[in-house]
C-alpha atoms as a PDB file:
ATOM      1  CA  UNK A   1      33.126 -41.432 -15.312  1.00  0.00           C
ATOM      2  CA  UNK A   2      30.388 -39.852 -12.716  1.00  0.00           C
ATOM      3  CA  UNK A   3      33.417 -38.902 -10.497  1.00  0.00           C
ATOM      4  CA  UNK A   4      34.205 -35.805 -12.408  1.00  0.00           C
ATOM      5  CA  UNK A   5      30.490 -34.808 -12.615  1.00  0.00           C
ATOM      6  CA  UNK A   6      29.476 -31.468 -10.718  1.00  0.00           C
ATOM      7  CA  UNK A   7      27.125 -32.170  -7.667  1.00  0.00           C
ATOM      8  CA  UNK A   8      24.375 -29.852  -6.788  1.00  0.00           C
ATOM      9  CA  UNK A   9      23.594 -29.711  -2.827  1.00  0.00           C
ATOM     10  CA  UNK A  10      20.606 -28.720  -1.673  1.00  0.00           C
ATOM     11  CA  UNK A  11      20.888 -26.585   1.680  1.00  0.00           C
ATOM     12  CA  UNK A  12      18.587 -24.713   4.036  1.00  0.00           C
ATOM     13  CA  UNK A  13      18.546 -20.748   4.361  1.00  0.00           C
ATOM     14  CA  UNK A  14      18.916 -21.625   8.205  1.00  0.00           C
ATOM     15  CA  UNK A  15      22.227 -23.058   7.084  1.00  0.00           C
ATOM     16  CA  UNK A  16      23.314 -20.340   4.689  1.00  0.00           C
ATOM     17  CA  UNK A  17      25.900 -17.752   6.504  1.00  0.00           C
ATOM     18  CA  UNK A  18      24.833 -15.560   3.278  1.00  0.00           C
ATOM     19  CA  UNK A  19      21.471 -15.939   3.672  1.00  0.00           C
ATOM     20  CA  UNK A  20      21.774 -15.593   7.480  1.00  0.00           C
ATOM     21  CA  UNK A  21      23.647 -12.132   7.434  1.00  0.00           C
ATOM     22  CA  UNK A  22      20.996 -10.361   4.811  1.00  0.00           C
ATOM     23  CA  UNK A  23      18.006 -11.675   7.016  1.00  0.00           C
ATOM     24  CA  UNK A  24      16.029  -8.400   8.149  1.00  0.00           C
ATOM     25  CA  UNK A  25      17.116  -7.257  11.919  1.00  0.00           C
ATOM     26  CA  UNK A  26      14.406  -7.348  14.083  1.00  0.00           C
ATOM     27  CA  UNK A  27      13.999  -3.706  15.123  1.00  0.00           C
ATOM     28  CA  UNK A  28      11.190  -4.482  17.826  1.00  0.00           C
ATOM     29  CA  UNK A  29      14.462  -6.823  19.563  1.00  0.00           C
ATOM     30  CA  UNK A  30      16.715  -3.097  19.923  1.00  0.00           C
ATOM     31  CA  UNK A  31      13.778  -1.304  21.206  1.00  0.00           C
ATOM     32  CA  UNK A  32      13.241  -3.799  23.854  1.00  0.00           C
ATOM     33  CA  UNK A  33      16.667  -3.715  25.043  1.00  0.00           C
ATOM     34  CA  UNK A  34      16.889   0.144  24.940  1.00  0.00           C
ATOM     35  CA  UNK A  35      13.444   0.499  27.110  1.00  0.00           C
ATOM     36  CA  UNK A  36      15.210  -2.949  29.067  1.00  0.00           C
ATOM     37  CA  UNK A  37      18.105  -0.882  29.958  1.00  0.00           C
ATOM     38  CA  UNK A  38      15.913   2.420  31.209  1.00  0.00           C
ATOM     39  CA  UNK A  39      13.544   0.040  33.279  1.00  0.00           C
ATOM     40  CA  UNK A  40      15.480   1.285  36.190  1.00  0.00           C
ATOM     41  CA  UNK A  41      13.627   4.133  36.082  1.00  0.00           C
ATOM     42  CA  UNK A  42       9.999   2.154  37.627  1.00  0.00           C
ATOM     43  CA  UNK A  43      11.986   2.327  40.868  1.00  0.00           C
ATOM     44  CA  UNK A  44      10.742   5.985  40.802  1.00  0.00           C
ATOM     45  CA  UNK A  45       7.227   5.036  41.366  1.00  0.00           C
ATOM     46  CA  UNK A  46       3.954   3.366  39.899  1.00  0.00           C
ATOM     47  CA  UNK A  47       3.654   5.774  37.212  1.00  0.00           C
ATOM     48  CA  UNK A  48       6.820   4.458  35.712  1.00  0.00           C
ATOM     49  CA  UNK A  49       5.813   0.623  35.375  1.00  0.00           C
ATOM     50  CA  UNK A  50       4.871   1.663  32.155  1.00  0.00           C
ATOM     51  CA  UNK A  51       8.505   1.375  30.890  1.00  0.00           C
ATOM     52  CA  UNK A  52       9.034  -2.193  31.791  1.00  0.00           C
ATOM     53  CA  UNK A  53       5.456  -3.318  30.773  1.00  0.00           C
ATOM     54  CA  UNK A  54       6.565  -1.620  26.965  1.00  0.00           C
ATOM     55  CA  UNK A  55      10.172  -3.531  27.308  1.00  0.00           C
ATOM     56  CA  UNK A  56       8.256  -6.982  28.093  1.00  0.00           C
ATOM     57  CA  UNK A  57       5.820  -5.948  25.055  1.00  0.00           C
ATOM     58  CA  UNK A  58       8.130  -5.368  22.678  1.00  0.00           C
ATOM     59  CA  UNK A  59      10.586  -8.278  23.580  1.00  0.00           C
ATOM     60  CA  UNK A  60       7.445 -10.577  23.033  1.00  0.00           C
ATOM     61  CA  UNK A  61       7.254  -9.014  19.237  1.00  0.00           C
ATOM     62  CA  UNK A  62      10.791  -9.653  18.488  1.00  0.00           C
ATOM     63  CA  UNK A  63      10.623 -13.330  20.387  1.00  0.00           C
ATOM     64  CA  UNK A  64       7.808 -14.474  17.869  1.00  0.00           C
ATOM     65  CA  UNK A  65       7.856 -17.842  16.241  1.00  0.00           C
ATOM     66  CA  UNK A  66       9.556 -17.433  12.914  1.00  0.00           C
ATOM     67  CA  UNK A  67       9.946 -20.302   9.880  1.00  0.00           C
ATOM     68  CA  UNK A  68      13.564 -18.090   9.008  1.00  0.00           C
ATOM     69  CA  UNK A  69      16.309 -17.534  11.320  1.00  0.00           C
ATOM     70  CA  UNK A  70      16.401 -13.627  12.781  1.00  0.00           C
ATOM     71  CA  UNK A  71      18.822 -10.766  13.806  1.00  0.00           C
ATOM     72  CA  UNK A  72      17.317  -9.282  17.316  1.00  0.00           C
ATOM     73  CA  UNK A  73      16.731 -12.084  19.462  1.00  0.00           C
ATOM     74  CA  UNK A  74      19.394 -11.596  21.593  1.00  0.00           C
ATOM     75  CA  UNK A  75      18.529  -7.578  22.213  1.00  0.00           C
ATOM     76  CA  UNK A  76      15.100  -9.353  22.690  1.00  0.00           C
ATOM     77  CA  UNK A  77      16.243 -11.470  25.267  1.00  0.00           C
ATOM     78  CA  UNK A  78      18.540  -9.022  27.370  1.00  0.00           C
ATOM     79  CA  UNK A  79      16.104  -5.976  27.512  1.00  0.00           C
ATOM     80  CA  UNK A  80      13.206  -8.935  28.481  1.00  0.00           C
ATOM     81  CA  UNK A  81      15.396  -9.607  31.165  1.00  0.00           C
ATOM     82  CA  UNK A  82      15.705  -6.120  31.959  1.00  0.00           C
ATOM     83  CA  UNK A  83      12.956  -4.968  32.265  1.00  0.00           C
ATOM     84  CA  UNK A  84      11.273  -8.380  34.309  1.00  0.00           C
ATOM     85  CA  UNK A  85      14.461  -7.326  36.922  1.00  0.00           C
ATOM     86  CA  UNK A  86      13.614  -3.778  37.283  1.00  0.00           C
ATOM     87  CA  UNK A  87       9.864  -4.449  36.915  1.00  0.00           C
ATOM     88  CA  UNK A  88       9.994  -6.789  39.749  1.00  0.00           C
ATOM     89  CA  UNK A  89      12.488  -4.948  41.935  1.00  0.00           C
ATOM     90  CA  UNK A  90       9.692  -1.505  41.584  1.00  0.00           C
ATOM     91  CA  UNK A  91       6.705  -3.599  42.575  1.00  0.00           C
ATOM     92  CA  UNK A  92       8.660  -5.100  45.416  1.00  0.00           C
ATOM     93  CA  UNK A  93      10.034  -2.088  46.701  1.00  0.00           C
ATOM     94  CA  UNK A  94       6.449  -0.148  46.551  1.00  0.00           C
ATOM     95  CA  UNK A  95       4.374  -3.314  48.926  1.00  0.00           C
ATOM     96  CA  UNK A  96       7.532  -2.745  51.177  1.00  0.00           C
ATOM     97  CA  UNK A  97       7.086   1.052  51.241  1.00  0.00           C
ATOM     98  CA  UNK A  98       3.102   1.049  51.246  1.00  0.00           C
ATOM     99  CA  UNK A  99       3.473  -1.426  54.330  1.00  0.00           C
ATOM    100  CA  UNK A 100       5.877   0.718  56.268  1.00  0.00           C
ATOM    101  CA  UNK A 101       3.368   3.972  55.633  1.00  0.00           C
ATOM    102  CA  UNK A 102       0.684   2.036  56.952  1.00  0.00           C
ATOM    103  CA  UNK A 103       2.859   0.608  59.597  1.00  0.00           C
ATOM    104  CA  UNK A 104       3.590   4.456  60.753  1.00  0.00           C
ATOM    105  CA  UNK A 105       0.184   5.440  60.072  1.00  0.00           C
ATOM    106  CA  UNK A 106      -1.267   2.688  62.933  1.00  0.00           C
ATOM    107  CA  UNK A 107       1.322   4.103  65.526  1.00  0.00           C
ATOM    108  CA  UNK A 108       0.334   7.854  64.810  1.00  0.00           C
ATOM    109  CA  UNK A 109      -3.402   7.033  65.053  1.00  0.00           C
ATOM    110  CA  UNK A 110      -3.128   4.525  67.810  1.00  0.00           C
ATOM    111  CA  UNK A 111      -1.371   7.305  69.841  1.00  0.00           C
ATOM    112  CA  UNK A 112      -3.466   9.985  68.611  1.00  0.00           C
ATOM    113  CA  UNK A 113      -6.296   7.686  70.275  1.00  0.00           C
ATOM    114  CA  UNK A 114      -4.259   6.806  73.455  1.00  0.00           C
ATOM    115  CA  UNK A 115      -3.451  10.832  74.135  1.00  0.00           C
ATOM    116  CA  UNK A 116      -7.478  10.839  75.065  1.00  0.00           C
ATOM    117  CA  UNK A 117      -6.958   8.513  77.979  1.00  0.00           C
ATOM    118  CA  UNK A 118      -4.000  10.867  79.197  1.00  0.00           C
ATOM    119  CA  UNK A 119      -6.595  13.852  78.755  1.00  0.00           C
ATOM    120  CA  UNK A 120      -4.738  15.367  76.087  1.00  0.00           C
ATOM    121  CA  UNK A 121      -7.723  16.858  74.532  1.00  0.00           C
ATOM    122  CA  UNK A 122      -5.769  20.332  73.239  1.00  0.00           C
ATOM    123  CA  UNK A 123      -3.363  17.741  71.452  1.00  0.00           C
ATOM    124  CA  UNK A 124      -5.451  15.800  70.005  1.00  0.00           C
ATOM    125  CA  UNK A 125      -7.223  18.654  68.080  1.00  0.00           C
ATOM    126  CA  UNK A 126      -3.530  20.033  67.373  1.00  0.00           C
ATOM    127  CA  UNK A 127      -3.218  16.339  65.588  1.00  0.00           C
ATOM    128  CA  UNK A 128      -6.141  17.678  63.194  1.00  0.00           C
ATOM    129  CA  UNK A 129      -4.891  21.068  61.986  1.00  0.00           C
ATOM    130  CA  UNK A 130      -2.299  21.500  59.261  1.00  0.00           C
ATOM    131  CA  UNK A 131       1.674  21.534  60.564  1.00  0.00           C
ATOM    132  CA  UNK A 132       1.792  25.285  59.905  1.00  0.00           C
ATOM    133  CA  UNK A 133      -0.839  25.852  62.274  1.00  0.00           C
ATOM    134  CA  UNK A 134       0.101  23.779  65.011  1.00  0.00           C
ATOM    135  CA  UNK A 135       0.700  25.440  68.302  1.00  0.00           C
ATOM    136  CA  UNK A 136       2.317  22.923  70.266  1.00  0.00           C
ATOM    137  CA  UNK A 137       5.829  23.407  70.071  1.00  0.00           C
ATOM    138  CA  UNK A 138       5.098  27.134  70.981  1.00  0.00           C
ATOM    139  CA  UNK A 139       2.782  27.773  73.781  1.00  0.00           C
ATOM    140  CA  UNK A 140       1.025  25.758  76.792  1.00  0.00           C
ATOM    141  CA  UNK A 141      -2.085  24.232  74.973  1.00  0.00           C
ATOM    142  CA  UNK A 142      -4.282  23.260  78.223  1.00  0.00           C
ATOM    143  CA  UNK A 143      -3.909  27.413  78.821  1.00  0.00           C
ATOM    144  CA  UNK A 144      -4.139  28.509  75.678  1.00  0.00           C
ATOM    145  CA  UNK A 145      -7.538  26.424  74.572  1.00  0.00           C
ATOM    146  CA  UNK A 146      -8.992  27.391  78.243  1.00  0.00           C
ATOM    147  CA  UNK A 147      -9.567  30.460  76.541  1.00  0.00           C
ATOM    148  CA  UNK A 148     -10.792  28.472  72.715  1.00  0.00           C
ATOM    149  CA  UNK A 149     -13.644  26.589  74.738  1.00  0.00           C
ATOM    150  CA  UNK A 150     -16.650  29.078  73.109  1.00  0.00           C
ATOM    151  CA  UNK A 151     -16.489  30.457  69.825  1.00  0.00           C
ATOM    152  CA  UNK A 152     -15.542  33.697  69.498  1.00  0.00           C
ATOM    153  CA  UNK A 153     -18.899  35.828  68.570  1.00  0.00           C
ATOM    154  CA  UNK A 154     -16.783  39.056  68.141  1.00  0.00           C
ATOM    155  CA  UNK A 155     -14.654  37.739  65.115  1.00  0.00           C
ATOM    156  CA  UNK A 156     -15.413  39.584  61.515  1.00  0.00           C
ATOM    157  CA  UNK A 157     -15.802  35.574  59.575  1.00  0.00           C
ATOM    158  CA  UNK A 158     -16.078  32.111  60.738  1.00  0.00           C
ATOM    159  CA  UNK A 159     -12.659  30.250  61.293  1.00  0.00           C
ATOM    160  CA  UNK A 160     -11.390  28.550  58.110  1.00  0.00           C
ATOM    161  CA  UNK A 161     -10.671  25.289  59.710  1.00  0.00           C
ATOM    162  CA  UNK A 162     -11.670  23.330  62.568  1.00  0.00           C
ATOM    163  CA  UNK A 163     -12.276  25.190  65.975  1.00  0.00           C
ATOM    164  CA  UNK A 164     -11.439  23.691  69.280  1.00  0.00           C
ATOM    165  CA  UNK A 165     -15.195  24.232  70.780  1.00  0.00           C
ATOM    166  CA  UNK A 166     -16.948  22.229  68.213  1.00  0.00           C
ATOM    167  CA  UNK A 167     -14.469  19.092  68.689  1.00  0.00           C
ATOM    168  CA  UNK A 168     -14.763  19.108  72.173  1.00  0.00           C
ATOM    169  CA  UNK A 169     -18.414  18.878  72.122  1.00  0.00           C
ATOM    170  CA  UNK A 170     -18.718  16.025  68.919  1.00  0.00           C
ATOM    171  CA  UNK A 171     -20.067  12.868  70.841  1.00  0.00           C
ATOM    172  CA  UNK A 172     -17.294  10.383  70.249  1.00  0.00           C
ATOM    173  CA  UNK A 173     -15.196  12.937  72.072  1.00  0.00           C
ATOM    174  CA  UNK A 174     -17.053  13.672  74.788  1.00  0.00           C
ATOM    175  CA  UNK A 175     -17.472  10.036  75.467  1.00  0.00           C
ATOM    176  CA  UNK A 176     -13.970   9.485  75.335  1.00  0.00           C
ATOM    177  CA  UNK A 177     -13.056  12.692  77.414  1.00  0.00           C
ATOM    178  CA  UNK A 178     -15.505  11.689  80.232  1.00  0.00           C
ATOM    179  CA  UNK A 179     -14.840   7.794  79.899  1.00  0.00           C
ATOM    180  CA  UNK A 180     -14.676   5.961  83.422  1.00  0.00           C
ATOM    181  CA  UNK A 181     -12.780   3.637  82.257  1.00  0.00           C
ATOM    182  CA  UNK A 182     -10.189   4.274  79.100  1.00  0.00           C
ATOM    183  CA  UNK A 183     -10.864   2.337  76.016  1.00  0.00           C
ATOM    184  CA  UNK A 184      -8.078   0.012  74.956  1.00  0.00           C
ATOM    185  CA  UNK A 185      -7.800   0.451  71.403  1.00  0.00           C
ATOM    186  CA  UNK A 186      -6.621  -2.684  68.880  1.00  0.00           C
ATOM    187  CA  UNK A 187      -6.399  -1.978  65.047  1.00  0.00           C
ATOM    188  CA  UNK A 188      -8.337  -3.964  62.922  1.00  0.00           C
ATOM    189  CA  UNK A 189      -6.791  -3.023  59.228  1.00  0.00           C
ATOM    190  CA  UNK A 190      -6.983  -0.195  56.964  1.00  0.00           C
ATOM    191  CA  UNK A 191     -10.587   0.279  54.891  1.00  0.00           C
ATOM    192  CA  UNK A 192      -9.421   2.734  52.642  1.00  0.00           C
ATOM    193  CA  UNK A 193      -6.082   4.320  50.838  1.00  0.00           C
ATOM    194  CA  UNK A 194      -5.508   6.881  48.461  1.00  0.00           C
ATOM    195  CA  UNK A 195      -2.713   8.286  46.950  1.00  0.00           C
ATOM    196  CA  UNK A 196      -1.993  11.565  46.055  1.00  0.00           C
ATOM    197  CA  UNK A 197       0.494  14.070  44.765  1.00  0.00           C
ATOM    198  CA  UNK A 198       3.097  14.383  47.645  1.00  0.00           C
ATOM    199  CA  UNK A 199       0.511  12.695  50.224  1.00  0.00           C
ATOM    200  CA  UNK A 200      -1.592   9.620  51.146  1.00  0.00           C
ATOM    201  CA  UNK A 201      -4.865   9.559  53.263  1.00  0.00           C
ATOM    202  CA  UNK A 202      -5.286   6.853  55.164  1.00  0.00           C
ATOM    203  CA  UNK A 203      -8.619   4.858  57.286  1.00  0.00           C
ATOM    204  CA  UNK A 204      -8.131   3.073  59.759  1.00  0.00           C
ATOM    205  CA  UNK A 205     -10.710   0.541  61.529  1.00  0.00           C
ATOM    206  CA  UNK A 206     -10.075   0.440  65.558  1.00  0.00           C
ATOM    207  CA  UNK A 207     -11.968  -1.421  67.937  1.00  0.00           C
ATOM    208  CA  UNK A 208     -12.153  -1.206  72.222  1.00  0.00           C
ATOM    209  CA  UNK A 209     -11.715  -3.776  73.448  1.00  0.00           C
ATOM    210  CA  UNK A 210     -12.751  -2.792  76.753  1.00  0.00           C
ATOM    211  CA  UNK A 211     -15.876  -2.201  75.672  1.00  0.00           C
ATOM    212  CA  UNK A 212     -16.398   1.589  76.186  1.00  0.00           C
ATOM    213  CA  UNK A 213     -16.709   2.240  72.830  1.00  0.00           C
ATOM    214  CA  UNK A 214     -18.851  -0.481  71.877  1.00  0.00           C
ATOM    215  CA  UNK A 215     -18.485   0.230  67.563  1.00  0.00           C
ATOM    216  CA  UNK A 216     -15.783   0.544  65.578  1.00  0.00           C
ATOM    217  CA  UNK A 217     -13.607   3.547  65.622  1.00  0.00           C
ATOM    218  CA  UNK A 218     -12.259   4.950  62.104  1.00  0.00           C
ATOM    219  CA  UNK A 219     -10.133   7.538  61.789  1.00  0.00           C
ATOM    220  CA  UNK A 220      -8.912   9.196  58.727  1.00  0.00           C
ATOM    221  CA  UNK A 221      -5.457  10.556  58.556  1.00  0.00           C
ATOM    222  CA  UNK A 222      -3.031  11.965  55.955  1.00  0.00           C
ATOM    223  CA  UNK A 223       0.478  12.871  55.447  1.00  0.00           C
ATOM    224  CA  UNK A 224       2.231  15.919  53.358  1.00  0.00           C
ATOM    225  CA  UNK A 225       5.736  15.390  51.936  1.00  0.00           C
ATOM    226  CA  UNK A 226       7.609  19.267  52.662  1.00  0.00           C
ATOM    227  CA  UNK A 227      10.283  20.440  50.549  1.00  0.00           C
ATOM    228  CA  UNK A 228      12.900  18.540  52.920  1.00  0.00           C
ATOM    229  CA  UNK A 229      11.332  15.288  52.910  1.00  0.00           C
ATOM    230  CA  UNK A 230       9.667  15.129  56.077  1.00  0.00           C
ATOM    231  CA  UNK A 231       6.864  13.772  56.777  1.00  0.00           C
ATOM    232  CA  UNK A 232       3.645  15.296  58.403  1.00  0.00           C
ATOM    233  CA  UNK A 233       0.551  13.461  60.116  1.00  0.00           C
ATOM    234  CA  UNK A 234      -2.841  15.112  59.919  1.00  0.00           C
ATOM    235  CA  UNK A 235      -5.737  13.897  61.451  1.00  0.00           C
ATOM    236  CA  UNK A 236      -9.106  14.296  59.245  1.00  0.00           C
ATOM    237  CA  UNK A 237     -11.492  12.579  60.298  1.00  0.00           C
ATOM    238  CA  UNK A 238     -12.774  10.326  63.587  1.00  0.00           C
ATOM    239  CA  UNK A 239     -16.087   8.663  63.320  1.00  0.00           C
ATOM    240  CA  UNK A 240     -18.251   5.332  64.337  1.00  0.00           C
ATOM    241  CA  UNK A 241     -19.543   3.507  60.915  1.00  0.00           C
ATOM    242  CA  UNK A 242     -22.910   4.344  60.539  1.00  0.00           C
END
């Protein structure tokens, strides 16, 4: 009889739990999750994206079409996830911050503009010297520069930095100092950004639209980041485009 007779069955390895649990792990699936799991660490800044890009890279390795079932794909899948999170999240969370910095950048220039039509000259140049040599919080400035309005021929060397006579006398401020009637300024976008270690330098386009100034206005401006945190505006440059 045939009954008794041994029956050979022919299976797959994909449905062999033997074959499944000696199947090589796919290492490239652990080392996405482990750089997944430390993605958190592009919130820091752009120079960190790098973590989440190598996550997404390495996930793609371990996710790659394969005749044979695999060990990994899960670890694959999770530090994928991960890192397209974090990644996301750090990229977000820079736009927002770049649009708040040029956001405060507009209302420093835009008043350093509108201080002109007050006749805050001595201010304005304050606005272009570093913080530490600011003398606004200290003395009068409309007295003080009374005295700063010719250079000072008995001094051993030239100033360092910029001098209060030769701003006065550059010919976008004299037209705005003896204006009749005070521009009305209206910001047209930023031309130029660049980041830097612990600052940014801004230019910004601004436009009268009272027709005083008949070209564009752009003014450069940066900020330093002190040891606290705080933020510090610097005026460095004011200029028509040629």
């Amino acid at each position: 009889m045939d009954s008794g007779s041994p029956k050979v069955i022919f299976t797959s390895v994909e449905n062999d739990p033997d074959q499944l649990q000696s199947h090589p792990l796919r290492v490239s699936g652990i080392i996405s999750m482990l750089l997944g799991l430390i993605s958190v660490v592009a919130l820091a800044g752009p120079y960190m994206w790098i973590v989440p890009i190598l996550a997404i890279a390495a996930a793609l390795i371990a996710l790659r079409p394969s005749k044979l079932p695999y060990a990994g794909r899960s670890f694959a899948l999770v530090g994928l996830g991960l890192a397209i999170f974090f990644g996301s999240w750090a990229v977000a969370a820079q736009n927002a911050a770049d649009q708040i910095q040029l956001q405060t950048a507009k209302r420093f220039a835009q008043n350093w503009l509108d201080s002109f039509k007050t006749g805050e000259v001595e201010f304005c140049f304050e606005m272009s010297l570093a913080e530490r040599d600011r003398l606004y919080k200290s003395v009068n400035l409309s007295r003080y520069y009374a005295e700063k309005t010719e250079p000072d021929e008995n001094a051993d060397m030239p100033p360092s930095g910029p001098v209060f006579s030769d701003f006065i006398t550059q010919p976008l401020v004299k037209t705005l100092i003896n204006a009749d009637k005070k521009p009305e300024w209206e910001f047209e976008g930023a031309t130029d950004s660049v980041k830097m270690a612990g600052s940014r330098r801004w230019t910004l386009r601004f436009r009268d639209t009272s027709g005083t100034i008949p070209d564009p206005v752009l003014v450069t401006l940066s900020f330093q980041r002190d040891y606290d945190g705080e933020q510090h505006w610097e005026i460095n440059n004011f200029e028509t485009p040629e």
